[in-house]
PDB file of N, CA and C in Angstrom:
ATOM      1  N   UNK A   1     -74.959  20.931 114.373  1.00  0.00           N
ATOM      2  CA  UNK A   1     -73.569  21.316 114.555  1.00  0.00           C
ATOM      3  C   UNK A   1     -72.643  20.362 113.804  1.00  0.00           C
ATOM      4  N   UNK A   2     -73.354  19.300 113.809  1.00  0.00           N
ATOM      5  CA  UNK A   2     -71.703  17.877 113.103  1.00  0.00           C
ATOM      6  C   UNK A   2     -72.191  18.749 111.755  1.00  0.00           C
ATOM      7  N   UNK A   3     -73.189  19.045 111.079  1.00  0.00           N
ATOM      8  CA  UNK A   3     -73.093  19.156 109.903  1.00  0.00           C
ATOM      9  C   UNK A   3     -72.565  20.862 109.456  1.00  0.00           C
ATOM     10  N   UNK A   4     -72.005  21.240 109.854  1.00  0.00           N
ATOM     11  CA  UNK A   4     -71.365  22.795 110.174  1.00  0.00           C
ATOM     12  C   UNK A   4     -70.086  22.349 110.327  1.00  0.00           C
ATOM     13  N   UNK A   5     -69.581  21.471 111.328  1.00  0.00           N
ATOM     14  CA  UNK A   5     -68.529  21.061 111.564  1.00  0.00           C
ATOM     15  C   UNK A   5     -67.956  20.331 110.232  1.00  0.00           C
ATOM     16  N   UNK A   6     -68.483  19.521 109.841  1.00  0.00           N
ATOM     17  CA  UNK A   6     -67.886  18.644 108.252  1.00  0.00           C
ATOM     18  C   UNK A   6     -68.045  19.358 107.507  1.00  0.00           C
ATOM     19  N   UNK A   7     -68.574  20.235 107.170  1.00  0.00           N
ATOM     20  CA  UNK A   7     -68.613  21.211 105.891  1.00  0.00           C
ATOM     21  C   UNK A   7     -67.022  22.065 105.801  1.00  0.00           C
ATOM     22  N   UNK A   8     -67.318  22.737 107.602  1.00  0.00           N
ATOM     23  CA  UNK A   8     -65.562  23.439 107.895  1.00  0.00           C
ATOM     24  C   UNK A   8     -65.055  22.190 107.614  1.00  0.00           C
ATOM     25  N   UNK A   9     -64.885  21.026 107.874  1.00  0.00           N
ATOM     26  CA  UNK A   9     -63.584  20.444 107.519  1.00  0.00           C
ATOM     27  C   UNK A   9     -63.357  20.087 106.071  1.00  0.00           C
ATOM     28  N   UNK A  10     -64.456  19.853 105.246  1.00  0.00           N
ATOM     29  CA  UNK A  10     -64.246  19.875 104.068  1.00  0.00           C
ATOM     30  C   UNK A  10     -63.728  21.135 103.560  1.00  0.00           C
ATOM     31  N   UNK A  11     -64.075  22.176 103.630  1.00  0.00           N
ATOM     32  CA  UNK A  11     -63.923  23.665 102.984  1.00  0.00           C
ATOM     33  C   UNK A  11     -62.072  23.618 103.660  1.00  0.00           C
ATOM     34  N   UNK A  12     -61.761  23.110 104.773  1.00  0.00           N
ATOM     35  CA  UNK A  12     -60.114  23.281 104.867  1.00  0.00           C
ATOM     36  C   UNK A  12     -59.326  22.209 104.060  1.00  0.00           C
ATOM     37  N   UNK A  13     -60.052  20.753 103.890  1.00  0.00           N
ATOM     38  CA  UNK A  13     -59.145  20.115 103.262  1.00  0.00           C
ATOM     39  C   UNK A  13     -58.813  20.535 101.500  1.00  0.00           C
ATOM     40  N   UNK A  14     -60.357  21.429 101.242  1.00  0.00           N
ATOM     41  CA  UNK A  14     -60.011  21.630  99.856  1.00  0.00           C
ATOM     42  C   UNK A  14     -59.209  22.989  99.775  1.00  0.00           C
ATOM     43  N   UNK A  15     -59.037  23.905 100.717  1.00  0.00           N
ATOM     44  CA  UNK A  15     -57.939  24.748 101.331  1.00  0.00           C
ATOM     45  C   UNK A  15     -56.705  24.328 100.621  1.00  0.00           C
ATOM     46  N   UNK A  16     -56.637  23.138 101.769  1.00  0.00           N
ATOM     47  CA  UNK A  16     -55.260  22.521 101.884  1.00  0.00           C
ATOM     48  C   UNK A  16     -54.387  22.350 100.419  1.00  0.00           C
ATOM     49  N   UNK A  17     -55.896  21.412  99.661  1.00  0.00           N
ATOM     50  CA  UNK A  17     -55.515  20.607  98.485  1.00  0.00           C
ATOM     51  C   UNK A  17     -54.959  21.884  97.587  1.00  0.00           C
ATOM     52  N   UNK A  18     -55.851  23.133  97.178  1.00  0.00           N
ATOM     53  CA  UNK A  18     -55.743  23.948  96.241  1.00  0.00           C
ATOM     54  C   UNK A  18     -54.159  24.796  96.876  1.00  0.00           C
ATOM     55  N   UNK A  19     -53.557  24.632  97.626  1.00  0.00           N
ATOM     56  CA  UNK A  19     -52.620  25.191  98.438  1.00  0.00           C
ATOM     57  C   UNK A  19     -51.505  23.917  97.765  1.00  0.00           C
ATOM     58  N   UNK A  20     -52.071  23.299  98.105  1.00  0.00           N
ATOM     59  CA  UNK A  20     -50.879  21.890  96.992  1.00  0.00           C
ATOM     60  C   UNK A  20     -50.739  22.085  95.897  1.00  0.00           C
ATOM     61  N   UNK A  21     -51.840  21.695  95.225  1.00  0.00           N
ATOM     62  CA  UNK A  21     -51.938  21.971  93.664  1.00  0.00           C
ATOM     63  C   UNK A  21     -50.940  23.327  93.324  1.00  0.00           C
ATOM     64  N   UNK A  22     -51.380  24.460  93.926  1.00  0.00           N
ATOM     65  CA  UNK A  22     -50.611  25.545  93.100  1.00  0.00           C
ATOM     66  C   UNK A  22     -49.328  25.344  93.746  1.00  0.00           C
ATOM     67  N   UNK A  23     -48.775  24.969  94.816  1.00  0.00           N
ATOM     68  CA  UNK A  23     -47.103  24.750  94.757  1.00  0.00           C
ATOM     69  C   UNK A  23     -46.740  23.306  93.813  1.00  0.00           C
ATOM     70  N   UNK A  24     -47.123  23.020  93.521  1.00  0.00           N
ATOM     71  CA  UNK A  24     -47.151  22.116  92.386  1.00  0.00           C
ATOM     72  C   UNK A  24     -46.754  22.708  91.273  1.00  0.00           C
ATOM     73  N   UNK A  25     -48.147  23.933  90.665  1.00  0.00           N
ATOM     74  CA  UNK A  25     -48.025  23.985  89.510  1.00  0.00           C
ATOM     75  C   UNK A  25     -46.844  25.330  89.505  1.00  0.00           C
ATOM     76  N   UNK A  26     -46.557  25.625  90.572  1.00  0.00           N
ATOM     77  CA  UNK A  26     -45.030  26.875  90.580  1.00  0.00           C
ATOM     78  C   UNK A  26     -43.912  25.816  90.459  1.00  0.00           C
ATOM     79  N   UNK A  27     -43.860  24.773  90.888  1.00  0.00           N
ATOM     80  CA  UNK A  27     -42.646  23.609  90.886  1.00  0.00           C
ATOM     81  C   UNK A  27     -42.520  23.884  89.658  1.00  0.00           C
ATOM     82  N   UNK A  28     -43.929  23.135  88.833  1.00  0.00           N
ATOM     83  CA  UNK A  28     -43.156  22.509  87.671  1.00  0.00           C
ATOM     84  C   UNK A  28     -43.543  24.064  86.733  1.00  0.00           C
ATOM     85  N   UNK A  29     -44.019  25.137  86.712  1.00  0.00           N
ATOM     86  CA  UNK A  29     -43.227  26.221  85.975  1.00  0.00           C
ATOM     87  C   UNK A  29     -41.722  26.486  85.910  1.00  0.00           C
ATOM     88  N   UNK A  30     -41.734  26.575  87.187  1.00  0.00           N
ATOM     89  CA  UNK A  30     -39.928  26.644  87.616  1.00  0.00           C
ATOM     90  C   UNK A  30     -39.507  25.498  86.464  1.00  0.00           C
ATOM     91  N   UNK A  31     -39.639  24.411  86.667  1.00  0.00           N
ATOM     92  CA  UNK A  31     -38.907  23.567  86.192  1.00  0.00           C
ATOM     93  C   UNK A  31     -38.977  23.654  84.262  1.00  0.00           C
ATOM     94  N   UNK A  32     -40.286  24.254  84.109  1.00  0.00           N
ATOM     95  CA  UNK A  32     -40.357  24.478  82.845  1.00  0.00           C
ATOM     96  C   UNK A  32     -39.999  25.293  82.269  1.00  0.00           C
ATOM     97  N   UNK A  33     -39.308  26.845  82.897  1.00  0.00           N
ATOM     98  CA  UNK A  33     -38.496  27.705  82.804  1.00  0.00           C
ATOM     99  C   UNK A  33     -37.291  27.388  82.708  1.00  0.00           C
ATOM    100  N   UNK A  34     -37.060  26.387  83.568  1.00  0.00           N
ATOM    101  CA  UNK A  34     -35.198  25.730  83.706  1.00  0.00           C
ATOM    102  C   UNK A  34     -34.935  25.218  82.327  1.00  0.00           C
ATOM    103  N   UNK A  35     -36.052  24.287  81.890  1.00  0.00           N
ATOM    104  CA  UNK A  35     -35.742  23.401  81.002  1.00  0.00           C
ATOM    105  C   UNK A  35     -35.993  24.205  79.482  1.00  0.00           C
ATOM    106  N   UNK A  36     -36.597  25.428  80.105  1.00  0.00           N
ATOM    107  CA  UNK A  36     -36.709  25.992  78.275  1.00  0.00           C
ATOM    108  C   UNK A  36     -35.252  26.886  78.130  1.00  0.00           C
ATOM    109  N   UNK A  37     -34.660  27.732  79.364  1.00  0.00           N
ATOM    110  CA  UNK A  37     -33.252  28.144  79.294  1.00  0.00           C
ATOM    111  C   UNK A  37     -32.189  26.683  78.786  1.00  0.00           C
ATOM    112  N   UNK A  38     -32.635  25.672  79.284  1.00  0.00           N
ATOM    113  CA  UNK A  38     -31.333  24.709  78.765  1.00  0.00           C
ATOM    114  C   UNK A  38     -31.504  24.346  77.191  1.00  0.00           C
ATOM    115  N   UNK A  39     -32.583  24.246  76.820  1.00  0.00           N
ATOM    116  CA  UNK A  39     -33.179  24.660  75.327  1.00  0.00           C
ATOM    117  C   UNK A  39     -31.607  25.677  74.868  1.00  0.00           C
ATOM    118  N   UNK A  40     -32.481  26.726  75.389  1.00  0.00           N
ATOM    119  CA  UNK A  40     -31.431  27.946  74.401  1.00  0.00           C
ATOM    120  C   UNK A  40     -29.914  27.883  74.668  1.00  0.00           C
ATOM    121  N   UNK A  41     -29.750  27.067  75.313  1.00  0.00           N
ATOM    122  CA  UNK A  41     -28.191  27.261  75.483  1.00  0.00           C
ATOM    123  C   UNK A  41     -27.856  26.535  75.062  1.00  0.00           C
ATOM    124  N   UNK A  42     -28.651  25.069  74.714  1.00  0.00           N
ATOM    125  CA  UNK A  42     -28.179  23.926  73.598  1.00  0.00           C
ATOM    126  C   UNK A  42     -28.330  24.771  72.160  1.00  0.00           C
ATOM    127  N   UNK A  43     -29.104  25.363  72.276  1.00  0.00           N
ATOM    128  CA  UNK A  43     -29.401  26.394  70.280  1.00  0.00           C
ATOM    129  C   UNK A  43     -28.047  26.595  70.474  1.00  0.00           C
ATOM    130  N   UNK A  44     -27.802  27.866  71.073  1.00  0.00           N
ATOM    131  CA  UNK A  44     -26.811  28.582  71.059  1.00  0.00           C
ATOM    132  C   UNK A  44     -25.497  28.039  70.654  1.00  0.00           C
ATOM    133  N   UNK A  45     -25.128  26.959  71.812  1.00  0.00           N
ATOM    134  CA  UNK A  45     -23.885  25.984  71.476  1.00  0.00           C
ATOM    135  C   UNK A  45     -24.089  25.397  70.206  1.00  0.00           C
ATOM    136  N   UNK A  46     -25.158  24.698  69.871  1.00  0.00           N
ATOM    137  CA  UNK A  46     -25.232  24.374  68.544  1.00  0.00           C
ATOM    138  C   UNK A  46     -24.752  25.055  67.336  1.00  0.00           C
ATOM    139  N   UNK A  47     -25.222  26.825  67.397  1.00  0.00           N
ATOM    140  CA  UNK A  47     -25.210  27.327  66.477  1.00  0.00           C
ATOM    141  C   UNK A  47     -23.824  27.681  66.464  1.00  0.00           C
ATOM    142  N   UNK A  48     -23.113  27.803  67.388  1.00  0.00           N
ATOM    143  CA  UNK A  48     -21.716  28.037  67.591  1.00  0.00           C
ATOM    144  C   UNK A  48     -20.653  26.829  67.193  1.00  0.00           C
ATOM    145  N   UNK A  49     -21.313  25.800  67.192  1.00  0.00           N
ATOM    146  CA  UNK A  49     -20.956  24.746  66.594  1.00  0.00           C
ATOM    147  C   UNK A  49     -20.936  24.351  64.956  1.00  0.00           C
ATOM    148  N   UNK A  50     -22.238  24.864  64.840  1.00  0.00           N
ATOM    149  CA  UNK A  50     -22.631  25.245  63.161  1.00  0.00           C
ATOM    150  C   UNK A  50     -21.186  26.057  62.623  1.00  0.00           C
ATOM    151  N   UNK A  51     -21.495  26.907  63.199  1.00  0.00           N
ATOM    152  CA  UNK A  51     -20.319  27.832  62.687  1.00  0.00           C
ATOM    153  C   UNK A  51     -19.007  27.595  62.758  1.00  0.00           C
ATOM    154  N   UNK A  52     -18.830  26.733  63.332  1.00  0.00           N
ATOM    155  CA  UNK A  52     -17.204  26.414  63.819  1.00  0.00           C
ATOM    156  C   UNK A  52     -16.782  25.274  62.532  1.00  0.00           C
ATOM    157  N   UNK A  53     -17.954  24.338  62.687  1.00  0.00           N
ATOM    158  CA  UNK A  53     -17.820  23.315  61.431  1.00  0.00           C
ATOM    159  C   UNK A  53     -17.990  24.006  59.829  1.00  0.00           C
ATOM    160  N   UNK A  54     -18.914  25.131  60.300  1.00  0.00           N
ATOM    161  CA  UNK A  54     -19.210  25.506  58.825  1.00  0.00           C
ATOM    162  C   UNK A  54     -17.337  26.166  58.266  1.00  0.00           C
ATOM    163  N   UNK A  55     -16.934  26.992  58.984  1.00  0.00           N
ATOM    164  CA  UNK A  55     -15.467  27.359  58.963  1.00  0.00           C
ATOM    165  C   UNK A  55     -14.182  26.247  58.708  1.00  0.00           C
ATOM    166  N   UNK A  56     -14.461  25.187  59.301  1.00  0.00           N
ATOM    167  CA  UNK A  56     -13.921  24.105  58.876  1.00  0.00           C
ATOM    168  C   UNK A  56     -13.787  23.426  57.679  1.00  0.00           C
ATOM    169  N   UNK A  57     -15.056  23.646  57.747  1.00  0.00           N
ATOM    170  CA  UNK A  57     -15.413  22.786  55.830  1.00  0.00           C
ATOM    171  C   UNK A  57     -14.882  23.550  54.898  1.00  0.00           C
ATOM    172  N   UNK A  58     -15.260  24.864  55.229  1.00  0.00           N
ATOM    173  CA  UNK A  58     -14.671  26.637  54.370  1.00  0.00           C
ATOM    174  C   UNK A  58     -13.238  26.056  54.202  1.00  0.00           C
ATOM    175  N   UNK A  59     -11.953  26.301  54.985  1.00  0.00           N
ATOM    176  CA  UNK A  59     -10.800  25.591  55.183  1.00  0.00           C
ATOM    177  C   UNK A  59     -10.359  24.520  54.531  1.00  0.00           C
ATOM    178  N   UNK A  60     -11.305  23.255  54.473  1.00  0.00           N
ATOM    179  CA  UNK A  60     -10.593  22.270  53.979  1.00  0.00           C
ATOM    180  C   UNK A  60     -11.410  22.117  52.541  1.00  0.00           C
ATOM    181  N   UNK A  61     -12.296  22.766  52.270  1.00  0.00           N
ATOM    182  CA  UNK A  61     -12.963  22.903  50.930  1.00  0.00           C
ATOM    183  C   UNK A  61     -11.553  23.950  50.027  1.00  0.00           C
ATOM    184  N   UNK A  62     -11.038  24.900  50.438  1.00  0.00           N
ATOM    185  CA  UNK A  62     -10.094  25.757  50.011  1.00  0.00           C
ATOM    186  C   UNK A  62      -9.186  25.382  50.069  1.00  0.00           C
ATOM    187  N   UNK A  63      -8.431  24.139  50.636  1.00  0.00           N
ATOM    188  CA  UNK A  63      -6.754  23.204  50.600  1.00  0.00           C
ATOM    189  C   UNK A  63      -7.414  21.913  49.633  1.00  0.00           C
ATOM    190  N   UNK A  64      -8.752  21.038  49.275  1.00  0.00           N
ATOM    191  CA  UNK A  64      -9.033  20.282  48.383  1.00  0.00           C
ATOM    192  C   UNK A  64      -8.776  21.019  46.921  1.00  0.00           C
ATOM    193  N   UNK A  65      -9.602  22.239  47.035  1.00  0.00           N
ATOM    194  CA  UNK A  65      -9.171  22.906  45.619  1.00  0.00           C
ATOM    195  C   UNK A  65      -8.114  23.305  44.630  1.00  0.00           C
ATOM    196  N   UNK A  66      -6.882  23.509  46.105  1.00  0.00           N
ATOM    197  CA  UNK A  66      -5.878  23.466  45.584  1.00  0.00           C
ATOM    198  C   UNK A  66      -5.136  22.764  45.290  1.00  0.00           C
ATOM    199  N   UNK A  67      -5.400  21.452  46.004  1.00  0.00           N
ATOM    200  CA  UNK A  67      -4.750  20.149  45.987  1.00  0.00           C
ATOM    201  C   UNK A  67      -5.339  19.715  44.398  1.00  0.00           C
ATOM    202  N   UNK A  68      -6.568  19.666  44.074  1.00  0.00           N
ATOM    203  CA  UNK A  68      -6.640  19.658  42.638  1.00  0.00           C
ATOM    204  C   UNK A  68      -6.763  20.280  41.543  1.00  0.00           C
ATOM    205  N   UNK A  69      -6.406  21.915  41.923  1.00  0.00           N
ATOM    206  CA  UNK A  69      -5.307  22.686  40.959  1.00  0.00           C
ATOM    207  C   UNK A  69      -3.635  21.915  41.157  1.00  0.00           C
ATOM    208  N   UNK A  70      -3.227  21.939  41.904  1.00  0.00           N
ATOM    209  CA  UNK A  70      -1.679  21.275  41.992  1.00  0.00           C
ATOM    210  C   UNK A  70      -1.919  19.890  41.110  1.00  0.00           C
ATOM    211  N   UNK A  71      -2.500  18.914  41.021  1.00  0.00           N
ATOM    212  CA  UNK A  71      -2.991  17.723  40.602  1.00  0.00           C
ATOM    213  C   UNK A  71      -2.880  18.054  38.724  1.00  0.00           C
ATOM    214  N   UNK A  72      -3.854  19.172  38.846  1.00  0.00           N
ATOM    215  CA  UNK A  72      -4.279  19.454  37.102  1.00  0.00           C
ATOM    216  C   UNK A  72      -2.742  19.921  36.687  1.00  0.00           C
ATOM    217  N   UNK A  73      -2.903  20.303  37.154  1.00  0.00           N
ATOM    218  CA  UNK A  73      -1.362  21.575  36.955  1.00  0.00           C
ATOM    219  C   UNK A  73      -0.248  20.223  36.175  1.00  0.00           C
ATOM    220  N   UNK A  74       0.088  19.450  37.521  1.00  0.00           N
ATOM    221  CA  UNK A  74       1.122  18.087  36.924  1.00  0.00           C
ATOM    222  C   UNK A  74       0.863  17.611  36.257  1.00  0.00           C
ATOM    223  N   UNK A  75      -0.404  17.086  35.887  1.00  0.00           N
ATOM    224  CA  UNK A  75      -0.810  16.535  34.639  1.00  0.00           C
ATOM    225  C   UNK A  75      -0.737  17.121  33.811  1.00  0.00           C
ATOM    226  N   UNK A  76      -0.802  18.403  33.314  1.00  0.00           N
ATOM    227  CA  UNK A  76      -0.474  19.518  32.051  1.00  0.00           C
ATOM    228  C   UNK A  76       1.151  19.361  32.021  1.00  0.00           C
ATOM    229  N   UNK A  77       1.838  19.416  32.999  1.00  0.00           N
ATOM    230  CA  UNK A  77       3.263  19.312  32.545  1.00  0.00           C
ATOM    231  C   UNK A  77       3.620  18.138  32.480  1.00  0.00           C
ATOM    232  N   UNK A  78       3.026  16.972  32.453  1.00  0.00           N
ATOM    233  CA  UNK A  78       3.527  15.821  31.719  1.00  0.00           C
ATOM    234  C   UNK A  78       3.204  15.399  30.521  1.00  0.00           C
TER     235      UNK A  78
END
């Protein structure tokens, strides 16, 4: 009987354990789901950022140009 008896208690503690383990490994899915959405929302902002700077540069690339057409320009009339 003890050896019937320790076997059941082994067969529950490894129960127990495999009952751990997988809320474990749902934790850290969850958490690896969280952390791959904060991923894309850093892309996203990024790329929205890309674009905001890229528009910027567009802008001040198009007032440099003219600033040295206006530049050439004075120098021809002097």
């Amino acid at each position: 009987m003890d050896l019937a008896a320790k076997q059941q208690e082994d067969l529950r503690r490894a129960q127990m354990e495999l009952q751990d383990r997988k809320q474990q490994e749902a934790k850290l899915s969850q958490e690896l789901e969280e952390a791959n959405i904060m991923m894309e929302e850093q892309y996203a902002n990024m790329a929205e950022e890309v674009e905001a700077k890229r528009a910027k540069l567009k802008k001040l690339f198009g007032r440099w140009q003219s600033a040295k057409a206006e530049i050439r320009d004075l120098k021809e009339e002097s």
